[in-house]
C-alpha atoms as a PDB file:
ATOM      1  CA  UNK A   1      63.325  22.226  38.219  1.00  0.00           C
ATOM      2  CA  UNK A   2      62.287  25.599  38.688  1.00  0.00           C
ATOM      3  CA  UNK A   3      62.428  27.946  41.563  1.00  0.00           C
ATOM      4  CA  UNK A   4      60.272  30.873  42.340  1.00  0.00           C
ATOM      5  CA  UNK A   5      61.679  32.500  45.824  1.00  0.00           C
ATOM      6  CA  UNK A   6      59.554  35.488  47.382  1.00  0.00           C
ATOM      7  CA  UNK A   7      58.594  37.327  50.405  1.00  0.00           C
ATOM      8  CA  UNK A   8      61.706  39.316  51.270  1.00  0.00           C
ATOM      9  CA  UNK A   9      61.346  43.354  52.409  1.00  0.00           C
ATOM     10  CA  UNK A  10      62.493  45.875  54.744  1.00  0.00           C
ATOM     11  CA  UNK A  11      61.670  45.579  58.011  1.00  0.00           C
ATOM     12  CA  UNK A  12      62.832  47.116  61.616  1.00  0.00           C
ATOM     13  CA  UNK A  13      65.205  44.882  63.901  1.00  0.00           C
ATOM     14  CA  UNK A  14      63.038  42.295  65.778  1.00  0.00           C
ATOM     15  CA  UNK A  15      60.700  42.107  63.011  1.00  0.00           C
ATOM     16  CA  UNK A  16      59.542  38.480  61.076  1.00  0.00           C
ATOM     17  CA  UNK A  17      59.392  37.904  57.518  1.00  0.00           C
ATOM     18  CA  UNK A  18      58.519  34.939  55.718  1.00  0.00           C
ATOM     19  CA  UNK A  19      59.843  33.683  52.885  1.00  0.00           C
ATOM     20  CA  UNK A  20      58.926  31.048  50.273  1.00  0.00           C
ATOM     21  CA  UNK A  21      60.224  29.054  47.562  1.00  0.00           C
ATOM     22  CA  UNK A  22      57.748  27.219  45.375  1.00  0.00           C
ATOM     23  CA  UNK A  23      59.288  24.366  42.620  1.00  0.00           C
ATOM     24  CA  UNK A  24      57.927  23.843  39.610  1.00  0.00           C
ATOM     25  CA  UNK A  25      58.964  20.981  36.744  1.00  0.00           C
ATOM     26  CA  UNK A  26      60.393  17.407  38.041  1.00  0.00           C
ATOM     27  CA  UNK A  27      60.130  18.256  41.834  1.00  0.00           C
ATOM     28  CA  UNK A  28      59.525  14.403  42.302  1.00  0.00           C
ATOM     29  CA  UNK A  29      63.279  13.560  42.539  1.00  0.00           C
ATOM     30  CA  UNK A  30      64.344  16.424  44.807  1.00  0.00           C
ATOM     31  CA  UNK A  31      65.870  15.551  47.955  1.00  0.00           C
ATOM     32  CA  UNK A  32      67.112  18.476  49.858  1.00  0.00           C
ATOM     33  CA  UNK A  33      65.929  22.049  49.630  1.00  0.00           C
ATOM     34  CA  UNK A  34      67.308  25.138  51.356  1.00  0.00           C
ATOM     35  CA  UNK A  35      67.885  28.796  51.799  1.00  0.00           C
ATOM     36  CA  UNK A  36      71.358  30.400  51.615  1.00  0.00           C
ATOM     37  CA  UNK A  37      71.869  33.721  51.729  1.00  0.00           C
ATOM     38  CA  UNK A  38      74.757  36.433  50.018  1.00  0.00           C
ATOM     39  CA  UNK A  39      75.677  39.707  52.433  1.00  0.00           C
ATOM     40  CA  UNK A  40      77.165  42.172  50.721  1.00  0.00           C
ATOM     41  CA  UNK A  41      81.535  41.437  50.457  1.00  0.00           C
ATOM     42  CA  UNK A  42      80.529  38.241  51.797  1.00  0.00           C
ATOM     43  CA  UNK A  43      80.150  34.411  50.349  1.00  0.00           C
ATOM     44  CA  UNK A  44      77.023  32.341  50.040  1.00  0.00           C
ATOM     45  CA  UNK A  45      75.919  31.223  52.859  1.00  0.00           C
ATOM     46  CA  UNK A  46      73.671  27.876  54.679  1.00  0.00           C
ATOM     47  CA  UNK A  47      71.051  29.748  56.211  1.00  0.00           C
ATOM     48  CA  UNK A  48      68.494  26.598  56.580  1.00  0.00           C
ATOM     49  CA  UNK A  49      67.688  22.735  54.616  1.00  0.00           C
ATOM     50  CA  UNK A  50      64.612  20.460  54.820  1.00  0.00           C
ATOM     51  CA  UNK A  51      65.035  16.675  53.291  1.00  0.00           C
ATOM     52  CA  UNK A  52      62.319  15.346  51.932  1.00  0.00           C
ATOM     53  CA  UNK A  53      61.797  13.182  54.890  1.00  0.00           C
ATOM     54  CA  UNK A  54      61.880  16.485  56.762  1.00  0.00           C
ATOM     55  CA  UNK A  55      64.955  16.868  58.393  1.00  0.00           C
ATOM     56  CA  UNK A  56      65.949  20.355  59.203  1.00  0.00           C
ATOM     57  CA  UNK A  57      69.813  21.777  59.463  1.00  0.00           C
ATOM     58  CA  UNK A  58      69.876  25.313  60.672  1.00  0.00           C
ATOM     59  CA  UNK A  59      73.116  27.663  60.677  1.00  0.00           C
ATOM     60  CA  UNK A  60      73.964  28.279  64.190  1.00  0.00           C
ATOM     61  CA  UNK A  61      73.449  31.695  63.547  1.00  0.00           C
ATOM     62  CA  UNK A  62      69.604  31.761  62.653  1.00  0.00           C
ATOM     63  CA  UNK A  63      68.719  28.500  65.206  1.00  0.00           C
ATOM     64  CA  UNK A  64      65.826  29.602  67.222  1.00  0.00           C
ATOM     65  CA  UNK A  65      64.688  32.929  65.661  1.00  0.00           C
ATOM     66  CA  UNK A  66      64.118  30.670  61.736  1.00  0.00           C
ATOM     67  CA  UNK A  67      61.749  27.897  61.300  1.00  0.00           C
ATOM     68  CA  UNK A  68      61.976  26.111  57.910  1.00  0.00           C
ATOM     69  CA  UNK A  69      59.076  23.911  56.815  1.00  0.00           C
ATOM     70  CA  UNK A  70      57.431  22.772  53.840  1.00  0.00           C
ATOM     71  CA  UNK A  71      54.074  22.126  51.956  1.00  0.00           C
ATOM     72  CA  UNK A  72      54.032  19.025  49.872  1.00  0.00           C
ATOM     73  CA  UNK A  73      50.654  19.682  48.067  1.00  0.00           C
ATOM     74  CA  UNK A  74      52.347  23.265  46.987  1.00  0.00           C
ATOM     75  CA  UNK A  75      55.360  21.837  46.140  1.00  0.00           C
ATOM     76  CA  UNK A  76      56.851  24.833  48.624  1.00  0.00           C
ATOM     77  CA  UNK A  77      59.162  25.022  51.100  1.00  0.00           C
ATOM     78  CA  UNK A  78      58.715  28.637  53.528  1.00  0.00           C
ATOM     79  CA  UNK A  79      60.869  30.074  56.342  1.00  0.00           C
ATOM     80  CA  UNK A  80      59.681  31.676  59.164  1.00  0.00           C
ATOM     81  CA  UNK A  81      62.296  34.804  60.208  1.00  0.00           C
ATOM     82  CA  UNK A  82      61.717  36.284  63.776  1.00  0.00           C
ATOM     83  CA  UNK A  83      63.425  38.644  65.683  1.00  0.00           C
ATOM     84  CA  UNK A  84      65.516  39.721  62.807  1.00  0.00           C
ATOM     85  CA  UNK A  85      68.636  41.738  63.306  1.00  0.00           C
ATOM     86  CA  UNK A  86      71.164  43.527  60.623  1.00  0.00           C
ATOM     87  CA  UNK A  87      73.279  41.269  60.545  1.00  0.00           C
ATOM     88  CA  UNK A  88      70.475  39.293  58.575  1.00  0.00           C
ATOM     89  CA  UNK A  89      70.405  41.565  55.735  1.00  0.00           C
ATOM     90  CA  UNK A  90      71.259  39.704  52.510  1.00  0.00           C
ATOM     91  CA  UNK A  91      69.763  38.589  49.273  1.00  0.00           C
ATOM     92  CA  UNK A  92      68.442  35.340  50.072  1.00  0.00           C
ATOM     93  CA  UNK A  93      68.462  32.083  47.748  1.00  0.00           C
ATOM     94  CA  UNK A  94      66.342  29.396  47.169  1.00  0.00           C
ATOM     95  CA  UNK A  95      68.087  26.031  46.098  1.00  0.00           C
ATOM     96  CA  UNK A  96      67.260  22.434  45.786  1.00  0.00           C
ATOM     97  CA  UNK A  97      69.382  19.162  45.341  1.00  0.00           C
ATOM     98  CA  UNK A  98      67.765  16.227  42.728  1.00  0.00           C
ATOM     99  CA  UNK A  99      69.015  13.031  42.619  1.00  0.00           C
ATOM    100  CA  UNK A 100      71.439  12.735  40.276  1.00  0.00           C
ATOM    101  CA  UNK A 101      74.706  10.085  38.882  1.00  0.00           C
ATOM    102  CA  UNK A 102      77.052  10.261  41.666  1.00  0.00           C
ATOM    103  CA  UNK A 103      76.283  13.682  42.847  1.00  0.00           C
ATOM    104  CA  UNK A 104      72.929  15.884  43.385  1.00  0.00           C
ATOM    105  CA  UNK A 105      72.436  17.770  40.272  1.00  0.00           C
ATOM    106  CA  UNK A 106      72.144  21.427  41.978  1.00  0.00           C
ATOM    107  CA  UNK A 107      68.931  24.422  40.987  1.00  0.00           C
ATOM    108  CA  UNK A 108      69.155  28.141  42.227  1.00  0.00           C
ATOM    109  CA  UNK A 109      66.212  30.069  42.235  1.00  0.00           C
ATOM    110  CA  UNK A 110      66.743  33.826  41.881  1.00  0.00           C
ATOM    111  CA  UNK A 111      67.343  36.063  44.964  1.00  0.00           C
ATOM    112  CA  UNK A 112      64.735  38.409  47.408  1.00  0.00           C
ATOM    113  CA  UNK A 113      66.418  40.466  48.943  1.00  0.00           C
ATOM    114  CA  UNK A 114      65.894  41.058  53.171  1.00  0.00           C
ATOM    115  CA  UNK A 115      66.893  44.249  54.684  1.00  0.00           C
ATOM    116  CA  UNK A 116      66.803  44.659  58.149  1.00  0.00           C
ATOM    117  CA  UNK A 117      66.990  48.139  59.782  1.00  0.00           C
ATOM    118  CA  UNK A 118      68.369  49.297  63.206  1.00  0.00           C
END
């Protein structure tokens, strides 16, 4: 599976972005996808998940002002960021879970990067 995340930028506090993540290869046996995100000096973060039956998780921090959601035919998940704030700055990362022996065999896409300004 491959991941191709875009749509990050700058933009000024209470601004929206969107972002999207389209998979490429065996998408067929993915079950989860997701964004997490990296602040600088900080870990990897949940930021948002969708299961293929379309369950969302959201980090308490981003409930409300994200909307994850997907598009089968593109093979694309997206998220919807409103009223951004700085504390949302951070490279963000695509990532989705396939079936796999035991445990979900893990893919990254690379990172876009979301800066929010004060």
């Amino acid at each position: 599976v491959q991941l191709q995340a875009s749509g990050g930028g700058l933009v000024q506090a209470g601004g929206s972005l969107r972002l999207s993540c389209a998979a490429s290869g065996n998408v067929f046996s993915i079950v989860v996808m997701g964004w997490y995100r990296q602040a600088p000096g900080k870990e990897r973060e949940l930021v948002a998940t969708i299961t293929d039956r379309g369950i969302t998780n959201y980090a308490d921090t981003v409930k409300d002002r994200f909307t994850i959601f997907r598009d089968r035919a593109r093979n694309s998940i997206y998220m919807q960021m409103n009223n951004l704030n700085p504390e949302d700055t951070a490279l963000y990362y695509c990532k989705a879970d396939m079936e796999g022996l035991g445990s979900p065999i893990v893919f990254w896409g690379q990172g876009t990067l979301v800066t929010v300004s004060s």
